[in-house]
Every structure is written in structure tokens, then in C-alpha cells.
Protein backbone atom coordinates (compact mmCIF):
# COMPACT_ATOMS: atom_id res chain seq x y z
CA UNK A 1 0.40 22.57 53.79
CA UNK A 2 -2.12 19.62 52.73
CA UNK A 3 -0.42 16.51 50.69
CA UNK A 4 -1.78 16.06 47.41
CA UNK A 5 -4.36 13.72 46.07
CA UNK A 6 -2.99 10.76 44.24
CA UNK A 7 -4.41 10.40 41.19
CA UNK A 8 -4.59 6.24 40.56
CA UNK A 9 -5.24 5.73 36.94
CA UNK A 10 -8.42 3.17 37.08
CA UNK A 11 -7.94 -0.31 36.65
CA UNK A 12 -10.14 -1.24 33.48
CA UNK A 13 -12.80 -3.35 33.64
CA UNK A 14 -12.81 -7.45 33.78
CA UNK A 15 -13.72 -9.43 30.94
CA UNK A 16 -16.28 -11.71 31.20
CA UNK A 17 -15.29 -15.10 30.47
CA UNK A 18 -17.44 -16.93 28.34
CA UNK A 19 -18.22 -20.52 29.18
CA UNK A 20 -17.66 -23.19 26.97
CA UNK A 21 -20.54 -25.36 25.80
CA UNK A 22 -21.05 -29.23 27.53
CA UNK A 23 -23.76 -30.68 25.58
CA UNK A 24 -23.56 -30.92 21.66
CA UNK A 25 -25.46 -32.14 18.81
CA UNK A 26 -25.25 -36.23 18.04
CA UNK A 27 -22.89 -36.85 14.83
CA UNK A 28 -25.04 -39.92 14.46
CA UNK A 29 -28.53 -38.60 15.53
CA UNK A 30 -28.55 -34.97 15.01
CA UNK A 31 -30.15 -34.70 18.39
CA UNK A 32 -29.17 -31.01 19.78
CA UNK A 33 -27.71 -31.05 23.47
CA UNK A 34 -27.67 -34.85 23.81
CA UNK A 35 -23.90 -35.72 24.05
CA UNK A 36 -22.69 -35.24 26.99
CA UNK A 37 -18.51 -35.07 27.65
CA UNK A 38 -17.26 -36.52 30.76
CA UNK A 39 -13.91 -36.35 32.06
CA UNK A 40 -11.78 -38.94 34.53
CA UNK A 41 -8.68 -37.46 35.23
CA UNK A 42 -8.00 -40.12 38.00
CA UNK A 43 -8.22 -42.86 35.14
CA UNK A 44 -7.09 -40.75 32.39
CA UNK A 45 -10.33 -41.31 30.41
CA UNK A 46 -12.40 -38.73 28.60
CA UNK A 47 -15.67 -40.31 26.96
CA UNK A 48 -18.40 -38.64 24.66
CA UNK A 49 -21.87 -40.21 24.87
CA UNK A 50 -25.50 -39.65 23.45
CA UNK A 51 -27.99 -40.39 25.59
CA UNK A 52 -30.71 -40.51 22.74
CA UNK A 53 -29.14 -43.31 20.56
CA UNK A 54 -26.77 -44.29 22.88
CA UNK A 55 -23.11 -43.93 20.89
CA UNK A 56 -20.02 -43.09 22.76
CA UNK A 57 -16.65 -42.51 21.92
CA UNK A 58 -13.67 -42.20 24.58
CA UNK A 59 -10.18 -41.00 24.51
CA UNK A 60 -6.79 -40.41 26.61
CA UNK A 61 -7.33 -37.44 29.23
CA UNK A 62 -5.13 -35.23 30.79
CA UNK A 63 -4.98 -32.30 33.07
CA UNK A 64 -5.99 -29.72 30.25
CA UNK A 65 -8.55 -31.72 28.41
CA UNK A 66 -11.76 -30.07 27.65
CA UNK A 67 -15.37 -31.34 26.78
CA UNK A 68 -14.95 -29.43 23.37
CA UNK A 69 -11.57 -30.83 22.99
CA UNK A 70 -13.16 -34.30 23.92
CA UNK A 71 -16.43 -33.80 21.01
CA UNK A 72 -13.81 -32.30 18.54
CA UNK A 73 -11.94 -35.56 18.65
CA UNK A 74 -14.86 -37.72 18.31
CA UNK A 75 -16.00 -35.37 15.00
CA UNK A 76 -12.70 -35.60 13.27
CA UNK A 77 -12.40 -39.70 13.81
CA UNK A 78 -16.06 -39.78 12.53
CA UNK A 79 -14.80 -37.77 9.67
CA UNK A 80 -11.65 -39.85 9.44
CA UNK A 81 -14.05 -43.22 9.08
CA UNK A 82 -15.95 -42.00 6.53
CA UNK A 83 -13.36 -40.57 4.07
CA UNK A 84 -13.22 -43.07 1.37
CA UNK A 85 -17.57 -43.74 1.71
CA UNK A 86 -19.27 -42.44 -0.92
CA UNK A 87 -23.15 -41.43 -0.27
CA UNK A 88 -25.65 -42.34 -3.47
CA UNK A 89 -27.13 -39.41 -5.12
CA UNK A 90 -30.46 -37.99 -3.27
CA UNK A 91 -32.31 -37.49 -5.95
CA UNK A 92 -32.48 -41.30 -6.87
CA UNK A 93 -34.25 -42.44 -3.83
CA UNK A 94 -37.13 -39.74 -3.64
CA UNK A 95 -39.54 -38.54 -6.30
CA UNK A 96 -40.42 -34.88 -7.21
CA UNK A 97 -42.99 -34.67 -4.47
CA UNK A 98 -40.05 -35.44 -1.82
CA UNK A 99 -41.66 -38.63 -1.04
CA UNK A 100 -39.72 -41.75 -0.54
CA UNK A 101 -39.98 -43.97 -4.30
């Protein structure tokens, strides 16, 4: 008499892991892709920078810090710094054509 056949149930198939972005758009300059995160864990210093006009912003690092995490920071202390600014009306700087008065 033969053994019989195992039947394995089939492992399912691994989820690919999707990368999280690097380079993000410039609060300052709108640029797309120009800030770039880096991350010191020896020092314990993350820092944001634009390499179009040049702003940077930098923060405490540690072992589970992310670039994301790094350029969500920055956004929210922009945000933060420009809470109680209030921006004139459009309108009152350009004429009907769109063209600066």
C-alpha cells in the first residue's frame, strides 16, 4: 500500500509593499520633487531641504523616523506659523484680464 499525498493548502500570495515617496513638493516654492529628506540617526538629526530655493527645516530623529514623517513635520510648523496671517483678497491686486493692476 502507497502513502497518501499530502494535500498543503497554498500559502497565498505576498503583498507588494509600496514604497514611500522621498522627494516632495516645496511649501515655499511649489517646486514638485525638490525637497529632499535626509536622515542622521548617528546625530539624531532629520532635515528637509529644497534644493530650488534653498529652505530647510530639521528636527529630532530616531530609529523609526521617516522622510514623510520628516516633510509632515515641516508642513504642520509651516501651518502652525501662519495661523493668525491673514492673506489680502485676490481680486484687489489683479484686474479682470488677470493681469497684475
Amino acid at each position: 500500500m502507497g502513502k497518501r499525498k499530502s494535500t498543503r493548502a497554498k500559502s497565498a500570495p505576498k503583498k507588494k509593499v509600496e514604497k514611500l515617496d522621498t522627494l516632495f513638493c516645496c511649501p515655499f516654492c511649489n517646486h514638485a520633487g525638490s525637497v529632499e529628506c535626509t536622515i542622521d540617526l548617528k546625530n539624531c538629526i532629520a532635515e528637509a531641504a529644497c534644493f530650488v530655493c534653498k529652505e530647510s527645516y530639521s528636527t529630532k530623529a530616531h530609529a523609526l523616523t521617516e522622510p514623510i514623517d520628516v516633510y509632515g513635520e515641516w508642513i504642520d510648523e509651516c501651518e502652525k506659523a501662519n495661523e493668525g496671517v491673514e492673506q489680502p483678497p485676490r481680486d484687489s491686486y489683479y484686474d479682470d484680464d488677470g493681469e497684475y493692476a
